[in-house]
PDB file of N, CA and C in Angstrom:
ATOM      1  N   UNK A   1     -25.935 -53.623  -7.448  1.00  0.00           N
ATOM      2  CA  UNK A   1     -27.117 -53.169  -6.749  1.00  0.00           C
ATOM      3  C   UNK A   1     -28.241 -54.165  -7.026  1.00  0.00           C
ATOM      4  N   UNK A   2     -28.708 -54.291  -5.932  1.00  0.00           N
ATOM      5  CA  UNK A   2     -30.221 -55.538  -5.882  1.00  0.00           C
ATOM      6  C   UNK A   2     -31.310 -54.529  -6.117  1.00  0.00           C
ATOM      7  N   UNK A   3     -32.352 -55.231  -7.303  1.00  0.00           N
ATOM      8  CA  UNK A   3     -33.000 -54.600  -7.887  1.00  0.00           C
ATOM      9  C   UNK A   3     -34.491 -55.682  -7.478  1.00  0.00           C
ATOM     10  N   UNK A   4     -35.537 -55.075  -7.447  1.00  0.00           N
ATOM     11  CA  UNK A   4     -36.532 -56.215  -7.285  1.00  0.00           C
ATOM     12  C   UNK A   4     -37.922 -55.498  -8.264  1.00  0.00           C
ATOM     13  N   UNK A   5     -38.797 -56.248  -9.194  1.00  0.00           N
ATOM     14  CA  UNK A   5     -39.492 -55.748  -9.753  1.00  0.00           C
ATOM     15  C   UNK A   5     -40.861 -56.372 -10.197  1.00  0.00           C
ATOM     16  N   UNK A   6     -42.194 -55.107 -10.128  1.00  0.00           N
ATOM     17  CA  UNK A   6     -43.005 -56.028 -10.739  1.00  0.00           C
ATOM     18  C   UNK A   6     -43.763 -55.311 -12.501  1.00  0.00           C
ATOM     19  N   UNK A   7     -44.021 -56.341 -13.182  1.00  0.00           N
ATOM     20  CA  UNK A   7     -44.607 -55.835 -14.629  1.00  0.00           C
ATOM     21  C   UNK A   7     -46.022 -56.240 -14.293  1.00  0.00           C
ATOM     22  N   UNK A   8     -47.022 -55.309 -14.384  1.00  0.00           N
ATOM     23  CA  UNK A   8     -48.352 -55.750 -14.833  1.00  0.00           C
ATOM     24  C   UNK A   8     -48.901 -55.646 -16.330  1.00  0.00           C
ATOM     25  N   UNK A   9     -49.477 -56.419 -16.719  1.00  0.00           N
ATOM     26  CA  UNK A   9     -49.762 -56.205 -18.009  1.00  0.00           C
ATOM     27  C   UNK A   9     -51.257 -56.862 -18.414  1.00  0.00           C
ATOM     28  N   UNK A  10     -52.272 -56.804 -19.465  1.00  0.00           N
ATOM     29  CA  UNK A  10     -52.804 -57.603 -20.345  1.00  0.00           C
ATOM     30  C   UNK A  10     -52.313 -58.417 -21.389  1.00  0.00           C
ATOM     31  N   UNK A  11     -52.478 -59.222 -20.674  1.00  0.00           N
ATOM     32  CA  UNK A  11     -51.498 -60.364 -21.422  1.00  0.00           C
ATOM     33  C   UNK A  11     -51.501 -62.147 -20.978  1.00  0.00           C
ATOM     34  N   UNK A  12     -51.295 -62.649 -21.812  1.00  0.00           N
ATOM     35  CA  UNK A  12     -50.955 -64.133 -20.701  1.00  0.00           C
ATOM     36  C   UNK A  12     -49.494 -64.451 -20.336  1.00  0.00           C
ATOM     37  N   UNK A  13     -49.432 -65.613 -19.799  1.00  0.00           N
ATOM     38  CA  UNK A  13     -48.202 -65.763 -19.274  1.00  0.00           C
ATOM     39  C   UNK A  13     -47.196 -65.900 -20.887  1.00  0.00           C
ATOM     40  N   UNK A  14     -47.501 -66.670 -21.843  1.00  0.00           N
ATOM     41  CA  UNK A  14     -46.754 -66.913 -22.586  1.00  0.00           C
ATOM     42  C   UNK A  14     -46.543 -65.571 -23.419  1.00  0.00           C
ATOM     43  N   UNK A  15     -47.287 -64.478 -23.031  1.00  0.00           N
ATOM     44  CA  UNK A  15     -46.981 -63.236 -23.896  1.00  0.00           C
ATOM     45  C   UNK A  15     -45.949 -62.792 -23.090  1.00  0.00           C
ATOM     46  N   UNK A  16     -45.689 -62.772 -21.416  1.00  0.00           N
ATOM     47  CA  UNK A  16     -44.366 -62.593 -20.876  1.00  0.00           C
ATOM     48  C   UNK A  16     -43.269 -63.273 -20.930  1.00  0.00           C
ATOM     49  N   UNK A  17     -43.645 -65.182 -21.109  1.00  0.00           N
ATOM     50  CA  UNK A  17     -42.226 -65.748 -21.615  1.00  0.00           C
ATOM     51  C   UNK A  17     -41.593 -65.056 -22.880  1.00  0.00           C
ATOM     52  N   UNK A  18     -42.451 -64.756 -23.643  1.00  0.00           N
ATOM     53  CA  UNK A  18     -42.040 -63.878 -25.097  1.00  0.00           C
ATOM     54  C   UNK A  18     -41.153 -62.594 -24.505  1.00  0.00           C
ATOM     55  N   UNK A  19     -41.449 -62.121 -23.755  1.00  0.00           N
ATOM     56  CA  UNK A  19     -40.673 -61.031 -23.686  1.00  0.00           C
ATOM     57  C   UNK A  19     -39.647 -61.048 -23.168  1.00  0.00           C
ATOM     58  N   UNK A  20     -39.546 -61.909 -21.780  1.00  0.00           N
ATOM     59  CA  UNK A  20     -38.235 -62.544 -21.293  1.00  0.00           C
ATOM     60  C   UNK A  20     -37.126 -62.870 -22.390  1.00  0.00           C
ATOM     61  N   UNK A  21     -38.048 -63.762 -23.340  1.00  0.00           N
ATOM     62  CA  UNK A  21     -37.036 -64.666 -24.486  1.00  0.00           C
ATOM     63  C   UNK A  21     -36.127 -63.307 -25.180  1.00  0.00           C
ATOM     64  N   UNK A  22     -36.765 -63.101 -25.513  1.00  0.00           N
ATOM     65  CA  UNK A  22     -36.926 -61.304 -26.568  1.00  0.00           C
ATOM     66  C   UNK A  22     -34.900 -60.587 -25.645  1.00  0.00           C
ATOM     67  N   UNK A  23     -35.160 -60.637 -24.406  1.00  0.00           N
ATOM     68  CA  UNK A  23     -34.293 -59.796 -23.621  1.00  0.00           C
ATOM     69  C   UNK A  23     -33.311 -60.382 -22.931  1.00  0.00           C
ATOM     70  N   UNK A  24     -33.329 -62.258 -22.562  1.00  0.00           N
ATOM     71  CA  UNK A  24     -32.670 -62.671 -21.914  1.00  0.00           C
ATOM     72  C   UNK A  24     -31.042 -61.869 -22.432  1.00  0.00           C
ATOM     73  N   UNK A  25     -30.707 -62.321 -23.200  1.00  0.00           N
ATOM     74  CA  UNK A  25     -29.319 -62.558 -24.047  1.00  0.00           C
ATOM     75  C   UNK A  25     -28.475 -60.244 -23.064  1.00  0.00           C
ATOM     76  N   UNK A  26     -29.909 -59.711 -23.528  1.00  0.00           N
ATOM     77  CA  UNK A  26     -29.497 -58.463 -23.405  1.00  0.00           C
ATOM     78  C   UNK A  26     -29.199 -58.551 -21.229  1.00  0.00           C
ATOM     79  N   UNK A  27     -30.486 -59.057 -20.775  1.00  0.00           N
ATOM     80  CA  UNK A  27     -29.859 -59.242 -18.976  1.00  0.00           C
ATOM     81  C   UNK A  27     -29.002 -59.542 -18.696  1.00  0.00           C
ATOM     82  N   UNK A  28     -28.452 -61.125 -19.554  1.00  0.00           N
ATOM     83  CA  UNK A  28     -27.152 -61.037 -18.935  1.00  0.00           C
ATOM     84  C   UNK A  28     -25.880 -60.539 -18.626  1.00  0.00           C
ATOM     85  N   UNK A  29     -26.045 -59.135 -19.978  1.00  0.00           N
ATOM     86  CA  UNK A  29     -24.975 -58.115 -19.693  1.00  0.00           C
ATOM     87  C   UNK A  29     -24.923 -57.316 -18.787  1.00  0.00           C
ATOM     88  N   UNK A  30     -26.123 -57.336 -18.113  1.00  0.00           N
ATOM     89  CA  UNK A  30     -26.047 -56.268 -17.361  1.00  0.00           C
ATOM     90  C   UNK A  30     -26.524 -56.557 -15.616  1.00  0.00           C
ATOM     91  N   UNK A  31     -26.576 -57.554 -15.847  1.00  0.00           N
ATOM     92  CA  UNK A  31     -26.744 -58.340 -14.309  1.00  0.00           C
ATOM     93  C   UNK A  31     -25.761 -59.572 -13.898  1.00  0.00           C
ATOM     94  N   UNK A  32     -25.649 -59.956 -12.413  1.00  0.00           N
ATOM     95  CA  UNK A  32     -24.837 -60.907 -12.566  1.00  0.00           C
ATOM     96  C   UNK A  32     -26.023 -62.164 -12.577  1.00  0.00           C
ATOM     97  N   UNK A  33     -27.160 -61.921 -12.026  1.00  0.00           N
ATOM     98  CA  UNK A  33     -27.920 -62.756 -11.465  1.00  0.00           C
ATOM     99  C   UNK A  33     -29.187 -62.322 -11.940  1.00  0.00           C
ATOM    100  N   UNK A  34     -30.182 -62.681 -12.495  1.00  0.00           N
ATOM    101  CA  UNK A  34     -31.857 -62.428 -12.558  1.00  0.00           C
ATOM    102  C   UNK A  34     -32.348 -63.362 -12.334  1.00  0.00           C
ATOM    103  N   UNK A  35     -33.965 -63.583 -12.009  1.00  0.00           N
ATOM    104  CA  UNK A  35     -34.774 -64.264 -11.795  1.00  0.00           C
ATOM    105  C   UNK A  35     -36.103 -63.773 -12.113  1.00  0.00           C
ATOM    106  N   UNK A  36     -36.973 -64.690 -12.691  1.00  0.00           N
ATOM    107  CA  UNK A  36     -38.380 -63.525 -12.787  1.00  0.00           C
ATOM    108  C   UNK A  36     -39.315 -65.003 -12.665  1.00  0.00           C
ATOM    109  N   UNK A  37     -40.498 -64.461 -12.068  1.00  0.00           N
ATOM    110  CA  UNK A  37     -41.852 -65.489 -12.000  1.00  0.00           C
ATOM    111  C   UNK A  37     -43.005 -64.670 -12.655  1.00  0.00           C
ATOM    112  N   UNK A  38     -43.944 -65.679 -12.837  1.00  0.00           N
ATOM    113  CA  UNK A  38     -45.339 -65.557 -12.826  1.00  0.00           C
ATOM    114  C   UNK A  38     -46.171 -64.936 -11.131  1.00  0.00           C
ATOM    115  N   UNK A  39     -46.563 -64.062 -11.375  1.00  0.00           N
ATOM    116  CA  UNK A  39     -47.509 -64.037 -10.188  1.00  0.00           C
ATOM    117  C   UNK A  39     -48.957 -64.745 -10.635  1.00  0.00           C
ATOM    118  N   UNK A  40     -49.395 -64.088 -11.355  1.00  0.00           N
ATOM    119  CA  UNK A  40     -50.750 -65.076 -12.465  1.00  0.00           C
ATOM    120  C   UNK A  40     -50.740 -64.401 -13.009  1.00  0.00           C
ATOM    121  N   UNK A  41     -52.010 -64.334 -14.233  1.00  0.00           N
ATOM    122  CA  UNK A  41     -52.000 -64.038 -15.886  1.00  0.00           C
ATOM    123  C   UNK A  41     -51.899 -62.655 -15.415  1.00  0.00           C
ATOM    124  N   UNK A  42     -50.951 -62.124 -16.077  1.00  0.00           N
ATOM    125  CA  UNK A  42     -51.095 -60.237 -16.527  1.00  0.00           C
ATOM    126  C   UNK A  42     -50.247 -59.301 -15.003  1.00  0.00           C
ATOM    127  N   UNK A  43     -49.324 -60.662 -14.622  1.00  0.00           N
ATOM    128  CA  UNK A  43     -48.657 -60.069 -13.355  1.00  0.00           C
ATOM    129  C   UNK A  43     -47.143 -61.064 -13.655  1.00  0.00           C
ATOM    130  N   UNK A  44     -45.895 -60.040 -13.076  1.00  0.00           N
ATOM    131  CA  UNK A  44     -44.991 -61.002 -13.394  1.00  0.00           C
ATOM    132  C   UNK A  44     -43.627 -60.127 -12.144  1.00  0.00           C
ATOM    133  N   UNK A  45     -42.780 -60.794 -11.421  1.00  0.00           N
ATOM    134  CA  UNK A  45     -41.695 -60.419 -10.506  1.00  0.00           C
ATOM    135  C   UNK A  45     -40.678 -60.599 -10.721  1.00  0.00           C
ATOM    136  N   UNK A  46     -39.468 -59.937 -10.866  1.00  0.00           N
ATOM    137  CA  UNK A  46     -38.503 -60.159 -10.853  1.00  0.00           C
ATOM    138  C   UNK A  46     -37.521 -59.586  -9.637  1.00  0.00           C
ATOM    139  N   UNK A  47     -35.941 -60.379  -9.686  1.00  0.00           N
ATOM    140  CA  UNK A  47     -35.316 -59.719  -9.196  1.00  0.00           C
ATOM    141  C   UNK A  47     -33.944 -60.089  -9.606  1.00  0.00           C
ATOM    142  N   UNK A  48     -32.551 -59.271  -9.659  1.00  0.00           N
ATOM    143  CA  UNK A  48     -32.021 -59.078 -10.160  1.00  0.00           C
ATOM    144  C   UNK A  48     -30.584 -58.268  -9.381  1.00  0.00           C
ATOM    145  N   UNK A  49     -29.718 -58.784  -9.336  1.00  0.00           N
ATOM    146  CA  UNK A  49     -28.429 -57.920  -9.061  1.00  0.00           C
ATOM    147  C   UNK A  49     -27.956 -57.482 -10.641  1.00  0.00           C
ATOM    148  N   UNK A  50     -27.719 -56.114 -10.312  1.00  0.00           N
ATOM    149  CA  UNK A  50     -27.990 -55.839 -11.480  1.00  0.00           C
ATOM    150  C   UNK A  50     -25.951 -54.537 -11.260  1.00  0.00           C
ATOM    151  N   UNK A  51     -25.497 -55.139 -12.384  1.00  0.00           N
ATOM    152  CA  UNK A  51     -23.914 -54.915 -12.590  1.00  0.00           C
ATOM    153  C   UNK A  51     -23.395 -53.816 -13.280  1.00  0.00           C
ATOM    154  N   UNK A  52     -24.478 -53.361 -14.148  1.00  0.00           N
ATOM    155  CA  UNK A  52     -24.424 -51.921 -15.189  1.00  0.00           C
ATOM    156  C   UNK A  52     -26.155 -51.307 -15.095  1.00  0.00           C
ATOM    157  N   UNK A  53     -25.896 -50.402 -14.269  1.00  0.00           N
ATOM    158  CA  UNK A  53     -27.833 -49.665 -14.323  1.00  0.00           C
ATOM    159  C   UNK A  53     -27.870 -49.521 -15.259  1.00  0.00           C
ATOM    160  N   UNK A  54     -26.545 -48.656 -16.077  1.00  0.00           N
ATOM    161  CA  UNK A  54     -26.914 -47.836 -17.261  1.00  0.00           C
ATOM    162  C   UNK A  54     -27.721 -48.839 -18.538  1.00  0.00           C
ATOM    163  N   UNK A  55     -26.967 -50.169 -18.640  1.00  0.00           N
ATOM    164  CA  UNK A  55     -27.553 -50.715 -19.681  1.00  0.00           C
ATOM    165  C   UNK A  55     -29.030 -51.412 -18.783  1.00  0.00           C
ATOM    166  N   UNK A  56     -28.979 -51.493 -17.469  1.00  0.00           N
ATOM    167  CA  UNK A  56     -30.222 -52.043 -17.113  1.00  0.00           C
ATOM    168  C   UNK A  56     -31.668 -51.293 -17.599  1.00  0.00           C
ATOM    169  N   UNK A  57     -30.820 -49.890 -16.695  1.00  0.00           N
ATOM    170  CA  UNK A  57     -32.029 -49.141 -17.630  1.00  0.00           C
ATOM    171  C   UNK A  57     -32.295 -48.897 -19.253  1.00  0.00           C
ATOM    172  N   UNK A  58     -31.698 -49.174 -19.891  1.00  0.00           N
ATOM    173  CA  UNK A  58     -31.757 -48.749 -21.717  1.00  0.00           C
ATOM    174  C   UNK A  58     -32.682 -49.763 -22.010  1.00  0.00           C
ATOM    175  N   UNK A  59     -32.734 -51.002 -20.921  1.00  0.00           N
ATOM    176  CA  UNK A  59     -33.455 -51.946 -21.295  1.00  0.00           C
ATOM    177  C   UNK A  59     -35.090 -51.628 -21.505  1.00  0.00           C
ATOM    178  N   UNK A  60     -35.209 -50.672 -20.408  1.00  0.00           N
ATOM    179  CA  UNK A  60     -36.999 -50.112 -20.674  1.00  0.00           C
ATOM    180  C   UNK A  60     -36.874 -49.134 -21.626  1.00  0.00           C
ATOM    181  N   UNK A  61     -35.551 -48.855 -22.028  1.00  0.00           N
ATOM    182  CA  UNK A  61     -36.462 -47.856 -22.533  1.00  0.00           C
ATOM    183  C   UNK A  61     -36.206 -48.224 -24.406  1.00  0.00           C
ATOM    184  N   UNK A  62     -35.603 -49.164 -24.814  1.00  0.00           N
ATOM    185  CA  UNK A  62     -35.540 -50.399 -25.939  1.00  0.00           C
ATOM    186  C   UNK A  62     -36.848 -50.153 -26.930  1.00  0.00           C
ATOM    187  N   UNK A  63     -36.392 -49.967 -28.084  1.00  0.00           N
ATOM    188  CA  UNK A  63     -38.013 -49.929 -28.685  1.00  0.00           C
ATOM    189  C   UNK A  63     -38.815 -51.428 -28.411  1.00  0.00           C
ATOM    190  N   UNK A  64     -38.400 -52.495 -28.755  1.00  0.00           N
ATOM    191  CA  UNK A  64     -39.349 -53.615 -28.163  1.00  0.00           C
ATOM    192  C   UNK A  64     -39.658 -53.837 -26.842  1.00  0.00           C
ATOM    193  N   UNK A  65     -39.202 -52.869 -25.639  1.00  0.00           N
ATOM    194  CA  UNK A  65     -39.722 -53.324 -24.646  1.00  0.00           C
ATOM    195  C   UNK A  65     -41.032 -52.097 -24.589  1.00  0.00           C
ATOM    196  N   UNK A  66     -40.696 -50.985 -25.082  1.00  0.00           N
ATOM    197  CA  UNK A  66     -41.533 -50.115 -25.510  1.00  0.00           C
ATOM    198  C   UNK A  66     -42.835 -50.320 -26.348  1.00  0.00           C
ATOM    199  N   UNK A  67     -42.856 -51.137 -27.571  1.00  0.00           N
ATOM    200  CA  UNK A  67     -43.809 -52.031 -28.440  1.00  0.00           C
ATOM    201  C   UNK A  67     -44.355 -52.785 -27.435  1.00  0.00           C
ATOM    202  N   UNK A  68     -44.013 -53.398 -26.954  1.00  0.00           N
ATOM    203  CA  UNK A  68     -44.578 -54.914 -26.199  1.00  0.00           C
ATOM    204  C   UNK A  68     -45.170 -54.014 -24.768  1.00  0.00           C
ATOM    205  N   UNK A  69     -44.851 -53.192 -24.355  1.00  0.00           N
ATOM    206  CA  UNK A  69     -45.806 -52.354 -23.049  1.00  0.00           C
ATOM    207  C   UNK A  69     -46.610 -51.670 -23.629  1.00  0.00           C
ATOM    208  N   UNK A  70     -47.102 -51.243 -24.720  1.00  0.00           N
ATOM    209  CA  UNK A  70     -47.919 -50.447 -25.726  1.00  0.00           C
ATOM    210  C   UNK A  70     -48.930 -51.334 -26.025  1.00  0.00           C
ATOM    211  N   UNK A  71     -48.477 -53.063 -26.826  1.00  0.00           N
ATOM    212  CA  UNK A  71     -49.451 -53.787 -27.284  1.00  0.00           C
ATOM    213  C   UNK A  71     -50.205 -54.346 -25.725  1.00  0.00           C
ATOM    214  N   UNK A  72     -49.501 -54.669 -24.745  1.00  0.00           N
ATOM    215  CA  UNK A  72     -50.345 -55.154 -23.546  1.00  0.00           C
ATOM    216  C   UNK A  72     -50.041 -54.276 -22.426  1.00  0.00           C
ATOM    217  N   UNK A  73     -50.131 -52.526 -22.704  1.00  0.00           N
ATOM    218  CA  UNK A  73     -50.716 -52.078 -21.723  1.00  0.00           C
ATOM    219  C   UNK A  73     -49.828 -52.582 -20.076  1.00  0.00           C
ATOM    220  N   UNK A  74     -48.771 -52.421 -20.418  1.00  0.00           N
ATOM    221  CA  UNK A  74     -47.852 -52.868 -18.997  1.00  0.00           C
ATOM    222  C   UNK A  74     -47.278 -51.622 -18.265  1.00  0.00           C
ATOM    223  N   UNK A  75     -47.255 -51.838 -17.425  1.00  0.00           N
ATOM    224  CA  UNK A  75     -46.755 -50.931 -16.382  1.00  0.00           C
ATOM    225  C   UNK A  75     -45.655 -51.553 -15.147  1.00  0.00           C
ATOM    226  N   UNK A  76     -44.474 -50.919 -15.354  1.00  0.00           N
ATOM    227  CA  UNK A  76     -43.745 -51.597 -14.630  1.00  0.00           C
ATOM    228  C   UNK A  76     -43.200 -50.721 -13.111  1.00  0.00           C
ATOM    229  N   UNK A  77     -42.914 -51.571 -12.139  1.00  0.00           N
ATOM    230  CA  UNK A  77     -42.959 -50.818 -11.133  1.00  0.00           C
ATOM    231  C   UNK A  77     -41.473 -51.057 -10.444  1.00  0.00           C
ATOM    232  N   UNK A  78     -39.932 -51.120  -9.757  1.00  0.00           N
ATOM    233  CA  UNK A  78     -38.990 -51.139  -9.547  1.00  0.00           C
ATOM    234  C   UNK A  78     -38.419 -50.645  -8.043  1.00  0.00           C
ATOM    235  N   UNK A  79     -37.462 -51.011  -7.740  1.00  0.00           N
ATOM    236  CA  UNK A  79     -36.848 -50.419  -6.676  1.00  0.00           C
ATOM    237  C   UNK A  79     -35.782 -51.410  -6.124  1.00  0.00           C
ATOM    238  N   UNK A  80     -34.536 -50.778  -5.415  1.00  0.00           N
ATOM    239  CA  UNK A  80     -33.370 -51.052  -5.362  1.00  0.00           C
ATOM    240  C   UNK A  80     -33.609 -51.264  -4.387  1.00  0.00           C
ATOM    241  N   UNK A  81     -32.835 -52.650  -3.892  1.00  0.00           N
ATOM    242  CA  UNK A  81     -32.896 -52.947  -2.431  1.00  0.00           C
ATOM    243  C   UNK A  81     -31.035 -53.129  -1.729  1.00  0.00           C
ATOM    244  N   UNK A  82     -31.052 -52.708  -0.673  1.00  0.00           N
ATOM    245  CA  UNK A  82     -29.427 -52.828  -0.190  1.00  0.00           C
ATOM    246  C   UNK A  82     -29.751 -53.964   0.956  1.00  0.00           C
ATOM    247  N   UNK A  83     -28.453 -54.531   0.921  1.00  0.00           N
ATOM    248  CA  UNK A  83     -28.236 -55.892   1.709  1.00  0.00           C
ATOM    249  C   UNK A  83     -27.912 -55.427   3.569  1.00  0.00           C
ATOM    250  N   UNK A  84     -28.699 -55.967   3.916  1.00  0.00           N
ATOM    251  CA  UNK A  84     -29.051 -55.761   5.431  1.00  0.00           C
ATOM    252  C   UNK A  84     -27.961 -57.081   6.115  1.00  0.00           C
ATOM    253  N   UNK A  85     -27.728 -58.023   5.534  1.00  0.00           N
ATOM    254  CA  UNK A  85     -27.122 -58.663   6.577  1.00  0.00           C
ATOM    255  C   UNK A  85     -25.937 -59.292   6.001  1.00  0.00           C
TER     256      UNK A  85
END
């Protein structure tokens, strides 16, 4: 399932490379494919075919992804997209 997402946060960009770093190892179990950008400081997109929800989701709910949305105030927003063509 194609997943597409955005994180807002207080934060800079390198406080989101930190968190990426923090989780890569854990995405790749559970996706075949991710990608994530910068929108600018305290905004960030991803998207993702994503191969196991179950561990996709455990991912938010992780005590460090939990810590790290607490220290900068993030809010993440999600939704599944199906292939049209």
């Amino acid at each position: 399932m194609n997943f597409v997402g955005t994180t807002t946060y207080e934060g800079t960009k390198k406080d989101a490379d930190e968190l990426y770093s923090m989780f890569k190892d854990d995405l790749a179990k559970c996706t075949s494919s991710f990608e994530w950008a910068h929108i600018r400081e305290g905004k960030m997109i991803f998207i993702a075919n994503v191969t196991d929800e179950e561990k996709f989701y455990a991912l938010f709910e992780d005590q460090r992804s939990k810590d790290w949305n607490a220290k900068f105030n993030a809010k993440d927003e999600a939704w599944k997209l199906e292939k049209i063509m």
